[in-house]
C-alpha atoms as a PDB file:
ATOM      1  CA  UNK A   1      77.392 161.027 104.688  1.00  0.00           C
ATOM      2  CA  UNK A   2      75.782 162.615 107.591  1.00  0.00           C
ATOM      3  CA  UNK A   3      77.064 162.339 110.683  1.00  0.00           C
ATOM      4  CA  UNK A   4      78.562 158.438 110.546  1.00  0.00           C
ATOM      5  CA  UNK A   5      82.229 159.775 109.168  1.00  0.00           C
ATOM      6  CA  UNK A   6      84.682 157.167 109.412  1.00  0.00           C
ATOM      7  CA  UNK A   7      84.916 153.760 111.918  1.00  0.00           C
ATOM      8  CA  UNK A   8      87.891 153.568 113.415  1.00  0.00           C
ATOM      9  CA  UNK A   9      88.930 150.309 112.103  1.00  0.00           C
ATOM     10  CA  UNK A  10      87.603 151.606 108.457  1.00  0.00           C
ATOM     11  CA  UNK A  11      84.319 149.542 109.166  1.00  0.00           C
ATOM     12  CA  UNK A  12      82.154 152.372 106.790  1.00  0.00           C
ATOM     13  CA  UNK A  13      81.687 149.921 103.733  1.00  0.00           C
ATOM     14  CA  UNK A  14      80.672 146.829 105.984  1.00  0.00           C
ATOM     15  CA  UNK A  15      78.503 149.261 107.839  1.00  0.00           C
ATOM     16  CA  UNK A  16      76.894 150.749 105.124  1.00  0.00           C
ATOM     17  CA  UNK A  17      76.265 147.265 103.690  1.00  0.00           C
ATOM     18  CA  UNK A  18      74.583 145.724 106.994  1.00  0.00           C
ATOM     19  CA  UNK A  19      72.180 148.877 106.959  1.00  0.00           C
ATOM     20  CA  UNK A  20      71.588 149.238 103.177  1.00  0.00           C
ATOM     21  CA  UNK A  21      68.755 146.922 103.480  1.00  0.00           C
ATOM     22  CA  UNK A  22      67.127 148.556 106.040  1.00  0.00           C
ATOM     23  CA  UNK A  23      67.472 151.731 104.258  1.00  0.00           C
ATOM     24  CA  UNK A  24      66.015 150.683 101.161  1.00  0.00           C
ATOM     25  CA  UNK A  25      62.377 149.514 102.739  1.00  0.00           C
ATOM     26  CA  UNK A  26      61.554 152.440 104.534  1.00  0.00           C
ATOM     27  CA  UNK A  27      59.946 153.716 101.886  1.00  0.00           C
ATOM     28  CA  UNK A  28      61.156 157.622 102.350  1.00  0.00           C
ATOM     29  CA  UNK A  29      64.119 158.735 101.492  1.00  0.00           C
ATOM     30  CA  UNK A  30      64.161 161.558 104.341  1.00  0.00           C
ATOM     31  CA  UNK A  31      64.229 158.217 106.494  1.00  0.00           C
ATOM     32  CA  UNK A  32      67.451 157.173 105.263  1.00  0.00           C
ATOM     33  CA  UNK A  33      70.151 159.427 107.538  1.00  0.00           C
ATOM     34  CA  UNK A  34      68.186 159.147 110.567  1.00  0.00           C
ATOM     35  CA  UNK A  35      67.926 155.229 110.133  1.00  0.00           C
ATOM     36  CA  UNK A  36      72.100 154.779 110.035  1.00  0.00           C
ATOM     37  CA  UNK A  37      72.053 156.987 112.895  1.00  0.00           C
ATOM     38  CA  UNK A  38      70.176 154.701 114.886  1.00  0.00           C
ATOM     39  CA  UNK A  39      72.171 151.717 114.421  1.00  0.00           C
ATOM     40  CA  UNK A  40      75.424 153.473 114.373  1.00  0.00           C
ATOM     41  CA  UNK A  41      74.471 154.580 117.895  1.00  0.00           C
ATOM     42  CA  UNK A  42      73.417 151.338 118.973  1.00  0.00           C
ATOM     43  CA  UNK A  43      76.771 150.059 118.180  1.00  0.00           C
ATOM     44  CA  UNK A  44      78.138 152.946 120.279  1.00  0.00           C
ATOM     45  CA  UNK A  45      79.303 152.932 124.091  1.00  0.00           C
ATOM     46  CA  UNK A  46      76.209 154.854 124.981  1.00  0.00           C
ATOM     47  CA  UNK A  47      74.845 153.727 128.564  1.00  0.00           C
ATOM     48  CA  UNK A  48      71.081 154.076 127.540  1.00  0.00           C
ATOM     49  CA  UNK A  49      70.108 152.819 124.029  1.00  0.00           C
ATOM     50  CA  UNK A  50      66.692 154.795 123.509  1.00  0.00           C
ATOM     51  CA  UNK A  51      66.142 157.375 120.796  1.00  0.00           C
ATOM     52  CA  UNK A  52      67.070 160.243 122.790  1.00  0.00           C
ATOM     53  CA  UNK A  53      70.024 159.714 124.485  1.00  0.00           C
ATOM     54  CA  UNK A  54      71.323 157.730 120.878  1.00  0.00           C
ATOM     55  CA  UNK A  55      70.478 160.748 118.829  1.00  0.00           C
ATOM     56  CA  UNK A  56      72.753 163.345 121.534  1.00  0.00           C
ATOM     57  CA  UNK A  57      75.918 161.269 120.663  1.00  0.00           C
ATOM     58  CA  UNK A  58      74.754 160.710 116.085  1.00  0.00           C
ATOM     59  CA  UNK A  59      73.529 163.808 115.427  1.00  0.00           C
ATOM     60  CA  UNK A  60      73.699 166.561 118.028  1.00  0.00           C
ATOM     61  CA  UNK A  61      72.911 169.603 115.371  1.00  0.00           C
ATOM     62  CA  UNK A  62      69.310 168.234 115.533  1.00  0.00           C
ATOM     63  CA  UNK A  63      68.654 167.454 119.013  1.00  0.00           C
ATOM     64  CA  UNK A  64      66.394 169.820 121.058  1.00  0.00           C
ATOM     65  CA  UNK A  65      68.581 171.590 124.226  1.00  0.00           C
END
């Protein structure tokens, strides 16, 4: 997958159960990645929770400098 790799506490099934819903009424698959991004990050120490600052610490490659 993406950019998720593994939880430390080997949390990636439970994780990708909790967000499979989610995933699955978005209606585009392109959607899908970006979507576990999100809520991985907002399970993350990150000190602001908005798009930008959560996308900087998921997926770095595809953040504007």
């Amino acid at each position: 997958m993406g950019s998720m790799g593994e939880f430390e506490d080997g949390g990636t099934a439970e994780f990708e159960g909790y967000v499979e819903a989610p995933v699955g009424v978005i209606g585009h698959a392109d959607r899908a990645e970006p979507l576990r991004d999100y809520c991985l990050g907002l399970m993350m120490l990150v000190a602001r929770k908005s798009v930008e600052p959560l996308a900087a610490v998921t997926a770095p490659e595809r953040v504007s400098a």
